[in-house]
Protein backbone atom coordinates (compact mmCIF):
# COMPACT_ATOMS: atom_id res chain seq x y z
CA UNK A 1 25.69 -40.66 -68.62
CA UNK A 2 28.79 -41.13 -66.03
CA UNK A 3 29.53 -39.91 -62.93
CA UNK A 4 32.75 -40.14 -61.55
CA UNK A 5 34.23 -39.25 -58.02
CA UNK A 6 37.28 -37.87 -56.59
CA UNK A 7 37.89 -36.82 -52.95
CA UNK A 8 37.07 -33.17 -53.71
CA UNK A 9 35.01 -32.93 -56.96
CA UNK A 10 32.26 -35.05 -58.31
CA UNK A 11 31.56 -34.53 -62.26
CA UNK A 12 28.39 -35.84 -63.83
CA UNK A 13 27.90 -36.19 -67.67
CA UNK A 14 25.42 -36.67 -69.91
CA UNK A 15 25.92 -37.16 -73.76
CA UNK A 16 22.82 -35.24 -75.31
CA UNK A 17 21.76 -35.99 -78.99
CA UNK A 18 18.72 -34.28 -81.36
CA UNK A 19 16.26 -37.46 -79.78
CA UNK A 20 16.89 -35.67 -76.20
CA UNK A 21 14.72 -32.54 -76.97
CA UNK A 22 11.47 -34.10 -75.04
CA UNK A 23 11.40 -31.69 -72.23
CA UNK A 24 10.75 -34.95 -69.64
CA UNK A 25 13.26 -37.32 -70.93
CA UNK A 26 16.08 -34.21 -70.93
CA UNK A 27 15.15 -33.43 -67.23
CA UNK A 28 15.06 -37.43 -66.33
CA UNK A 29 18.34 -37.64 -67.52
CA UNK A 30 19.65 -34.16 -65.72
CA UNK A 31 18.35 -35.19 -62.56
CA UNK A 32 19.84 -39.06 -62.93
CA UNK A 33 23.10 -37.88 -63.09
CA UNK A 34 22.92 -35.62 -60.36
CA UNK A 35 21.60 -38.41 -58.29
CA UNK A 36 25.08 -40.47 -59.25
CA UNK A 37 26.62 -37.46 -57.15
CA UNK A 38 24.48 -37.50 -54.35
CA UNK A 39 21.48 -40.14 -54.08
CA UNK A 40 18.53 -38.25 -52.93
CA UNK A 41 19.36 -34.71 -54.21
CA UNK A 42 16.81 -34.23 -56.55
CA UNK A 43 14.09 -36.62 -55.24
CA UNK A 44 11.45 -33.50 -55.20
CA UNK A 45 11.81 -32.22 -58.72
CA UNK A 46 12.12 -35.85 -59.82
CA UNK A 47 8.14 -35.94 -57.88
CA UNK A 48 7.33 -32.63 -59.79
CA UNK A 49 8.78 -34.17 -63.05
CA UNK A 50 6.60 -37.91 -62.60
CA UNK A 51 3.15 -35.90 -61.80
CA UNK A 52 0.51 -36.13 -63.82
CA UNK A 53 -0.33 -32.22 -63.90
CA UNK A 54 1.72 -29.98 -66.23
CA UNK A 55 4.20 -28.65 -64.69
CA UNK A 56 5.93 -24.87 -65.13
CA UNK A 57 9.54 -25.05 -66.09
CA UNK A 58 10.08 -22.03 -63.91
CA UNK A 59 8.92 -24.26 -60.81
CA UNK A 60 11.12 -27.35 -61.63
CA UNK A 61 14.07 -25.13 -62.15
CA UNK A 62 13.23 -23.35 -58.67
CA UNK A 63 13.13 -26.16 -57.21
CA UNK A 64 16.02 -28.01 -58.99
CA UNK A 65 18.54 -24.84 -58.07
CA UNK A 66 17.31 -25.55 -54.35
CA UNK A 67 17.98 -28.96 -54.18
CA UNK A 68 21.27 -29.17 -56.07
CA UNK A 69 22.19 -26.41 -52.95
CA UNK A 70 22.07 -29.14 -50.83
CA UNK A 71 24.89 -31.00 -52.56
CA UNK A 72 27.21 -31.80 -49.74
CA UNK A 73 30.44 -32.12 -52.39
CA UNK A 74 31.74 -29.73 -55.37
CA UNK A 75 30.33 -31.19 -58.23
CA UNK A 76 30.57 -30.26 -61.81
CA UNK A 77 27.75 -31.22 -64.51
CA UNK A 78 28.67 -31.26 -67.85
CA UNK A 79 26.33 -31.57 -70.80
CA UNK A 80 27.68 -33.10 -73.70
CA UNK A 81 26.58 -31.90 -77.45
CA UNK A 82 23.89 -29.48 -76.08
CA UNK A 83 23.92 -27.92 -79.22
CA UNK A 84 21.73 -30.98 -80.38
CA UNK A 85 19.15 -29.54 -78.27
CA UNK A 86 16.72 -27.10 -80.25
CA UNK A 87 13.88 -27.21 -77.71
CA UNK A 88 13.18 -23.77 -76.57
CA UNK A 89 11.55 -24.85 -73.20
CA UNK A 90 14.40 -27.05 -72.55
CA UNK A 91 16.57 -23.28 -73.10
C-alpha cells in the first residue's frame, strides 16, 4: 500500500490478493491508506472497525463516506487486483 502526493491530487493504493477477503483486515487496509492522505480521516470508522461488537457494514460504510468528505485534498484510491476479492460482504 502507497500513497503518494502531488500539489493537487493525492492517490492511495492498495495491492489486494485472495488472503485479503477477511472483511476486518480489507477495511484495516482501506482505511490505512486513506490515512497516508490525510492522518485522522478515518479515525471513527477505524473505532467502529477495532470494537468488540459486530458491526453492520452499512454503518461503517456510512460512516466511512462521511469521513472521507472531510478530505481537505482530491484524492484518488485505487484498489489493485480487486478481482481477488470473492467476499460478498466486502461487495
Amino acid at each position: 500500500m502507497t500513497a503518494t502526493a502531488s500539489d493537487q491530487h493525492h492517490v492511495a493504493w492498495v495491492s489486494l490478493d485472495p488472503n485479503d477477503n477477511d472483511s476486518v483486515s480489507f477495511w484495516r487496509y482501506i482505511l490505512t491508506a486513506l490515512q497516508r492522505i490525510q492522518p485522522g480521516v478515518s479515525d471513527q470508522t477505524l473505532a467502529l472497525l477495532n470494537s468488540p461488537q459486530p458491526l453492520e457494514s452499512d454503518t461503517l460504510i456510512a460512516v466511512l463516506v462521511n469521513e472521507i468528505n472531510t478530505l481537505a485534498v482530491e484524492a484518488t484510491l485505487i484498489l489493485d487486483d480487486y478481482q481477488a476479492i470473492t467476499n460478498e460482504s466486502i461487495h
